[in-house]
C-alpha atoms as a PDB file:
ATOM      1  CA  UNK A   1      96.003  94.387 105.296  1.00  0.00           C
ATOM      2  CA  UNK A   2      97.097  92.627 108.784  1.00  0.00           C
ATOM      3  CA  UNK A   3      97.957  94.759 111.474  1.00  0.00           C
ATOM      4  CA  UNK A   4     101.720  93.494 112.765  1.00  0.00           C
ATOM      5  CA  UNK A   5     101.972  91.802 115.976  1.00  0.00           C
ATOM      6  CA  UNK A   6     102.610  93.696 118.931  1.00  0.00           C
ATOM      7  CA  UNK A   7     106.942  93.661 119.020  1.00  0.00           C
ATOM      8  CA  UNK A   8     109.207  94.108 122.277  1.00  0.00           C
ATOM      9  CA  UNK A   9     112.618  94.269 121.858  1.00  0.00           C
ATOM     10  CA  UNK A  10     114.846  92.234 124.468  1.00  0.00           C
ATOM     11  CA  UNK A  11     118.247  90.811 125.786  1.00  0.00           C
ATOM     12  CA  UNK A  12     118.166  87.459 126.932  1.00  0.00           C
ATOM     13  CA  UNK A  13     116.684  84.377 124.855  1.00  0.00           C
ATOM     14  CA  UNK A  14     114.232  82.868 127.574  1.00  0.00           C
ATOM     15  CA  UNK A  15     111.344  85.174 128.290  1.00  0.00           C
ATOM     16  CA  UNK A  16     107.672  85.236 129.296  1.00  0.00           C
ATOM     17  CA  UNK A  17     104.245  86.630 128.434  1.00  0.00           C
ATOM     18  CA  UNK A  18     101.226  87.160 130.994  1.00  0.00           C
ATOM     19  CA  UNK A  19      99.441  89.508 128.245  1.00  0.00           C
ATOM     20  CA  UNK A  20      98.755  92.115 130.847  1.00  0.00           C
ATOM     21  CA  UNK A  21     102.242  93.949 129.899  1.00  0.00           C
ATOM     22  CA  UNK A  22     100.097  97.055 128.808  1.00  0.00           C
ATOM     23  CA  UNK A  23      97.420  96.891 131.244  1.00  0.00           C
ATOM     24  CA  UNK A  24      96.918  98.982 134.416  1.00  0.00           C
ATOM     25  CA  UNK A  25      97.241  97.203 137.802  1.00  0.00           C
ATOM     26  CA  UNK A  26      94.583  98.678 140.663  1.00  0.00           C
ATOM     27  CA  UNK A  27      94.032  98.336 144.299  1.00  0.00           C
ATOM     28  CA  UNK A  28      91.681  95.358 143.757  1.00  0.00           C
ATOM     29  CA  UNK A  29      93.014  93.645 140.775  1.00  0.00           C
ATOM     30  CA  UNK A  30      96.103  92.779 139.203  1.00  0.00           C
ATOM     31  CA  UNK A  31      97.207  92.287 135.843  1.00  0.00           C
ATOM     32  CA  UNK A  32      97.812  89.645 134.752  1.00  0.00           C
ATOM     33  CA  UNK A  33      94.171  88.435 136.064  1.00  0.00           C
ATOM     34  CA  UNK A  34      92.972  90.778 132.896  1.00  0.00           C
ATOM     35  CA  UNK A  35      95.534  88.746 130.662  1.00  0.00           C
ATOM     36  CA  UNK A  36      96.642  85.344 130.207  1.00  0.00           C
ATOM     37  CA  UNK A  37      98.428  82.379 132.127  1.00  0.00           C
ATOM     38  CA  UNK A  38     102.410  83.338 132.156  1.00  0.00           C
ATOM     39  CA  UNK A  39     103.888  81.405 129.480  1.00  0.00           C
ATOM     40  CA  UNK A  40     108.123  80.953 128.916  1.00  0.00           C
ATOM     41  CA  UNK A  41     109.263  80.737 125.531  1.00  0.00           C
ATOM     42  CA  UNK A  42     112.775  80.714 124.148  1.00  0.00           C
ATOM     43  CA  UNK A  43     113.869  82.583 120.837  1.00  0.00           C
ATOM     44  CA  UNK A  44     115.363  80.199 118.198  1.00  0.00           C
ATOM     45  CA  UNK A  45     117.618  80.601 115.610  1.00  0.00           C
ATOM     46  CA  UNK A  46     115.426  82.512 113.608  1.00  0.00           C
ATOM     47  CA  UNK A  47     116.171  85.522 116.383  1.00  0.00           C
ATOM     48  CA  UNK A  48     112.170  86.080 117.811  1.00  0.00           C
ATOM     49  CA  UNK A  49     109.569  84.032 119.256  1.00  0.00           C
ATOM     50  CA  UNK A  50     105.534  84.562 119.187  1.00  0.00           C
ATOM     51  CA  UNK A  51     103.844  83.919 122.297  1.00  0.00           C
ATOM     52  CA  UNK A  52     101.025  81.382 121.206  1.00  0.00           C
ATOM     53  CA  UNK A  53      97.912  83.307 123.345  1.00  0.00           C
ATOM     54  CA  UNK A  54      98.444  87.073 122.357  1.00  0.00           C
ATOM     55  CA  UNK A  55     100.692  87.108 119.261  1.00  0.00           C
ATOM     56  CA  UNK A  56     102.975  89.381 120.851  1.00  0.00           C
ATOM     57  CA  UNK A  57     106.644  88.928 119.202  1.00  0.00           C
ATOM     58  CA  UNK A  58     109.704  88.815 121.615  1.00  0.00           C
ATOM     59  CA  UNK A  59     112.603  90.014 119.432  1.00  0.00           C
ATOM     60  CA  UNK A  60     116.233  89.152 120.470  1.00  0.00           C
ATOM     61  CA  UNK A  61     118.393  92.105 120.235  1.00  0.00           C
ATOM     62  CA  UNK A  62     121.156  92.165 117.738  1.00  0.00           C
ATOM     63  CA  UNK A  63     119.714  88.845 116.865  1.00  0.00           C
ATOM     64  CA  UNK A  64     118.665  88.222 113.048  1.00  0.00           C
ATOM     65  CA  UNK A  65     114.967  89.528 113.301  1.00  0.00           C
ATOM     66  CA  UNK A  66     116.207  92.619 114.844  1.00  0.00           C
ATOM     67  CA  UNK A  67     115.766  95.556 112.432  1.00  0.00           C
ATOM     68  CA  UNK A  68     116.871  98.350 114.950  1.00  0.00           C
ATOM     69  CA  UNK A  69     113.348  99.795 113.828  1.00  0.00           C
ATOM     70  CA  UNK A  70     112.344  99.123 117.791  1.00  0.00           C
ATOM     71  CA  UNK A  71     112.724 100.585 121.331  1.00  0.00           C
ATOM     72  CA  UNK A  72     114.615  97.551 123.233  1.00  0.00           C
ATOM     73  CA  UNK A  73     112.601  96.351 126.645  1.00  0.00           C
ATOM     74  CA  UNK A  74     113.591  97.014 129.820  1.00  0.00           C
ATOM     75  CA  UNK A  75     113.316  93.616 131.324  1.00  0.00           C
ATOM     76  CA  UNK A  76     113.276  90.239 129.204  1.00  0.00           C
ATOM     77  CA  UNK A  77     109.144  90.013 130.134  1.00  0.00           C
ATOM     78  CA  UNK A  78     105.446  91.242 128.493  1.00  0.00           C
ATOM     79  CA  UNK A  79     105.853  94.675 131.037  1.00  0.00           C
ATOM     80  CA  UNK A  80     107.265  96.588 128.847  1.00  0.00           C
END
């Protein structure tokens, strides 16, 4: 069985994805230099988008994919 994409909840259609949402930044490294090159991606009428380098899913709340089975982001980016 598949393991489900990562899933963040969030409010506006337009977003982005560095990959380095979940990892921590240091004094002598950031990031996204442990992720991968910020993409933008808009969510269609299908109400989610997959970013195309980490398979994380961008849901759009109260949009059709959204389930209320998620915690909603607190900015329309990968940081949360």
């Amino acid at each position: 069985m598949e393991d489900a994409p990562e899933t963040t909840i969030v409010d506006s259609p337009r977003v982005w994805c560095d990959g380095a949402g979940d990892i921590r930044g240091g004094e002598n490294y950031r990031p996204a230099s442990l992720g991968h090159p910020r993409v933008w991606m808009e969510i269609d009428e299908e109400g989610f988008v997959d970013c195309g380098y980490c398979d994380r899913r961008f849901v759009l709340k109260d949009g059709p994919a959204d389930t209320g089975q998620l915690a909603e982001a607190s900015d329309t980016g990968a940081a949360a």
